[in-house]
Protein backbone atom coordinates (compact mmCIF):
# COMPACT_ATOMS: atom_id res chain seq x y z
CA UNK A 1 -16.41 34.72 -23.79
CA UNK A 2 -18.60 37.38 -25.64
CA UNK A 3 -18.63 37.61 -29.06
CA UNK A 4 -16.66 40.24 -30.66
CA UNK A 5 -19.40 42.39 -32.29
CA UNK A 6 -21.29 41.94 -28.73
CA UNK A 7 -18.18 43.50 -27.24
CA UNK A 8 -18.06 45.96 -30.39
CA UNK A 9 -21.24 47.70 -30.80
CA UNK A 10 -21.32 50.09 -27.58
CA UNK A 11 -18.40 51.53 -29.13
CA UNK A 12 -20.17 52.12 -32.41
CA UNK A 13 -23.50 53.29 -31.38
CA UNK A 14 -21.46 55.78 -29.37
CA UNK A 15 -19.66 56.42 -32.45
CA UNK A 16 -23.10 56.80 -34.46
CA UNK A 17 -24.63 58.84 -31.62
CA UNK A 18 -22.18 61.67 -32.22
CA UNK A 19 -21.65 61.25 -36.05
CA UNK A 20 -25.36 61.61 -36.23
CA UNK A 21 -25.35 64.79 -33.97
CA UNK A 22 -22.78 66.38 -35.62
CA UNK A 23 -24.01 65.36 -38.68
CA UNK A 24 -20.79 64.19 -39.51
CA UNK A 25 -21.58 60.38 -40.39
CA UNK A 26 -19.82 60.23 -43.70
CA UNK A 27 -16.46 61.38 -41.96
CA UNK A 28 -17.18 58.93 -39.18
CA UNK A 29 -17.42 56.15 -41.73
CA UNK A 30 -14.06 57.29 -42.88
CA UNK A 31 -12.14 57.15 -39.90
CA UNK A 32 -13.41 54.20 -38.97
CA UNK A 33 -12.84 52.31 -42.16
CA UNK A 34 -9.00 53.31 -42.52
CA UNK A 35 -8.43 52.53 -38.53
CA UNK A 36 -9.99 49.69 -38.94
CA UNK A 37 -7.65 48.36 -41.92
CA UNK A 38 -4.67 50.01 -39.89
CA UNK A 39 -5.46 47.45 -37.36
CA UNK A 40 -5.94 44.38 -39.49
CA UNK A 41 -2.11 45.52 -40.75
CA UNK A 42 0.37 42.83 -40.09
CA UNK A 43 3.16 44.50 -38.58
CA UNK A 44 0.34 47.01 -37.03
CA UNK A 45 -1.50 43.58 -35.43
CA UNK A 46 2.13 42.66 -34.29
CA UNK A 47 2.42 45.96 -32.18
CA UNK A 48 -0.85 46.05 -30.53
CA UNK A 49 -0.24 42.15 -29.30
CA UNK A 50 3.18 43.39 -28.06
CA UNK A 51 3.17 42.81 -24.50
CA UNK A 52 6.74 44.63 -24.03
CA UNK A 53 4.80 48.00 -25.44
CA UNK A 54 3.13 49.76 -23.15
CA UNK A 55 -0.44 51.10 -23.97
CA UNK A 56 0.92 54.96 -24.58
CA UNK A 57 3.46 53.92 -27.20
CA UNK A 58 0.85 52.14 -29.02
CA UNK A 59 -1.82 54.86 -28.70
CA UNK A 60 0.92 57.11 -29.91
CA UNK A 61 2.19 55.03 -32.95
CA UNK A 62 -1.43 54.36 -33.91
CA UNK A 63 -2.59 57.69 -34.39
CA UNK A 64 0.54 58.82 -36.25
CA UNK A 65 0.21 55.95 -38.69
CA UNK A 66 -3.46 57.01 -39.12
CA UNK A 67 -2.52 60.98 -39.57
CA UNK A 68 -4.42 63.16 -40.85
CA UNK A 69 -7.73 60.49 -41.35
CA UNK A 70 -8.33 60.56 -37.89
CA UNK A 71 -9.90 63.69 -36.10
CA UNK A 72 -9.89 64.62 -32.18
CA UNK A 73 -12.43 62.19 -31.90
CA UNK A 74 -11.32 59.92 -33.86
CA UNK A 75 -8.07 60.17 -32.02
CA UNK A 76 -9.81 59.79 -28.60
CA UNK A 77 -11.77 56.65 -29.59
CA UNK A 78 -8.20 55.38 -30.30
CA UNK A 79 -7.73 56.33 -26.83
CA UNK A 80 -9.80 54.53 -25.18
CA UNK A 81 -9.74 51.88 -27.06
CA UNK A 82 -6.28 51.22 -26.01
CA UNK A 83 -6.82 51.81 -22.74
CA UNK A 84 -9.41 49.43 -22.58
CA UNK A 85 -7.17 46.51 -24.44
CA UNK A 86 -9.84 46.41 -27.39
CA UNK A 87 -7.89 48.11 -30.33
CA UNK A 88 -8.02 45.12 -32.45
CA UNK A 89 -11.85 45.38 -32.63
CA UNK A 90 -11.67 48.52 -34.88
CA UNK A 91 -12.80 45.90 -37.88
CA UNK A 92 -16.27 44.88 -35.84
CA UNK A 93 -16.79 48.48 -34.66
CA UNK A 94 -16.85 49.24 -38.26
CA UNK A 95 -19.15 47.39 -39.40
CA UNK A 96 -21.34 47.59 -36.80
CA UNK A 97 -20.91 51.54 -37.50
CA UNK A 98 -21.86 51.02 -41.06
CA UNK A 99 -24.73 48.24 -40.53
CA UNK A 100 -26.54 51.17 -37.61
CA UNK A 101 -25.93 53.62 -40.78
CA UNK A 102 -27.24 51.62 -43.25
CA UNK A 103 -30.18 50.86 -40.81
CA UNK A 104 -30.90 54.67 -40.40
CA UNK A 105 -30.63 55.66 -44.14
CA UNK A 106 -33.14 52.84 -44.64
CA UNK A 107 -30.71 51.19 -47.52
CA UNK A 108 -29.78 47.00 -47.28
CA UNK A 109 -26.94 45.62 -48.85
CA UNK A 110 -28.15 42.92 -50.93
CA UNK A 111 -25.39 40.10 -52.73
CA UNK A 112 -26.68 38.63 -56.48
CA UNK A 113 -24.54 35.51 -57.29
CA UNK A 114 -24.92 34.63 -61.30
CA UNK A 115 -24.25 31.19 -62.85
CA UNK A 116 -23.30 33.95 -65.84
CA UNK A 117 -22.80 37.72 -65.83
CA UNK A 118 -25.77 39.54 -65.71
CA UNK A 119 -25.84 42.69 -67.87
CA UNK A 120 -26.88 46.57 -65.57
CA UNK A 121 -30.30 46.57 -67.34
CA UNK A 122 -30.93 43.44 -65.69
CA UNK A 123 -29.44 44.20 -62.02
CA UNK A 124 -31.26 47.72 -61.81
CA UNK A 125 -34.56 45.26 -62.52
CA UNK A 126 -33.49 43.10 -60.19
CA UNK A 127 -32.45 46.15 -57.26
CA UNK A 128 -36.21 47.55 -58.02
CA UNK A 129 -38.09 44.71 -57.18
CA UNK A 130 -35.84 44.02 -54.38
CA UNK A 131 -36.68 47.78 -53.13
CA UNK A 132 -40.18 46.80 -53.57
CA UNK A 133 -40.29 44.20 -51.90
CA UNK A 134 -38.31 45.28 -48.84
CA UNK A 135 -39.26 48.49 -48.87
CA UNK A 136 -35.98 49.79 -48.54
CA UNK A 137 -33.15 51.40 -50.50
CA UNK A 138 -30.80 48.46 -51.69
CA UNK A 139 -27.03 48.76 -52.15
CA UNK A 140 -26.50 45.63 -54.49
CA UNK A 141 -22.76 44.13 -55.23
CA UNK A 142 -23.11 41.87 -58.40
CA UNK A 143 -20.54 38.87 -58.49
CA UNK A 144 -20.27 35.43 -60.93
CA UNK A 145 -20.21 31.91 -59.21
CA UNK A 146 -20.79 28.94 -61.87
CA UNK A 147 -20.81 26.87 -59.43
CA UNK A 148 -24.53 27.26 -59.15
CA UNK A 149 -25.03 25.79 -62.58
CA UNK A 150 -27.54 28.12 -63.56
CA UNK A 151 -30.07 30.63 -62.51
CA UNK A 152 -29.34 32.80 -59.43
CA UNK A 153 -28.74 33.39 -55.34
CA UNK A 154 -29.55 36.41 -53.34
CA UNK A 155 -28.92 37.39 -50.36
CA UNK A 156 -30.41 40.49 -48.20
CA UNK A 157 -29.03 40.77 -44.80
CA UNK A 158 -31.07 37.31 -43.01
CA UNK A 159 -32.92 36.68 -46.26
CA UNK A 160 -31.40 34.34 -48.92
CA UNK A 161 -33.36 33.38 -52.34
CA UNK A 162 -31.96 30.91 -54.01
CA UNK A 163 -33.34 30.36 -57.81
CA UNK A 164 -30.42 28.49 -59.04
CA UNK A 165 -29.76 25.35 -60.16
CA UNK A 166 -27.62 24.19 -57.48
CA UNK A 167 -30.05 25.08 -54.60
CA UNK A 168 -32.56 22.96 -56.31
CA UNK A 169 -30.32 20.41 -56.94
CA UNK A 170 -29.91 20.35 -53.00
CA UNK A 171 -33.30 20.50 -52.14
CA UNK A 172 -34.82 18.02 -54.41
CA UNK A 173 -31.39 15.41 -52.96
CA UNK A 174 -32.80 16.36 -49.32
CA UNK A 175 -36.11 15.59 -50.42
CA UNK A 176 -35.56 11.94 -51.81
CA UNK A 177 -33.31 11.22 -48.68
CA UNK A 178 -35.92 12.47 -46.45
């Protein structure tokens, strides 16, 4: 079977496409984020997967749980989404969605794990030499893992660097079993 965001992405460069020519990517992003946590819902999960339902009375209880965050658009993705069986992949499309945007503004999202919390002067250092050395904008999220020991692990989309402790802990144990 194809993988999900295989299965995903038409639907979210279609969704791109038009965001882009209506230069309405931002409200795009929107809709897409709140259907897509609409979907991961519990009791929403429990009515798409409801074989008893049929597909117009859970197009139509979709879209009024959504409301007013959903446009005619967004509403008609819904649609066909539904029609095709593929509601629950509203969390892929997403991100696919915001990877394509990301892509196009020319930002990465970059994660910094710290042994110890690093202070702003020292992750807007750390986001500028990134920039410069990927050439792109980075959007960086900042969290704490001591279970690296010390030093620190980053990763850019494909790309990890890992300068802590652990890592070379790991390497130097592959090395001597090598």
């Amino acid at each position: 079977m194809a993988e999900l965001s295989t299965i995903a992405r038409p639907y979210a460069v279609a969704a791109y496409k038009l965001g882009k020519e209506q230069k309405a990517l931002p409200v795009w992003s929107e809709m897409l984020a709140f259907a897509a946590a609409v979907a991961v819902d519990a009791q929403i999960k429990s009515l798409i997967d409801n074989p008893k339902l049929d597909a117009s009375e859970v197009e139509t209880t979709f879209i009024k749980v959504c409301g007013e965050h959903l446009n005619e658009q967004g509403q008609n993705l819904i649609k066909i989404l539904v029609e095709y069986g593929r509601l629950s992949l509203l969390p892929a499309i997403a991100e696919a969605f915001e990877a394509l945007k990301a892509q196009d503004e020319g930002t990465l999202d970059a994660t910094i794990i710290a042994a110890a919390k690093i202070t702003a002067t020292q992750t807007k250092d750390l986001v500028k030499r990134l920039e410069a050395k990927f050439g792109k904008k980075i959007e960086a999220t900042v969290s704490v893992d001591p279970d690296i020991i010390g030093g620190i692990k980053i990763i850019v989309g494909d790309t990890v660097i890992d300068a802590s402790v652990q890592g070379q802990l790991q390497n130097l144990a592959y090395t001597l079993t090598a």
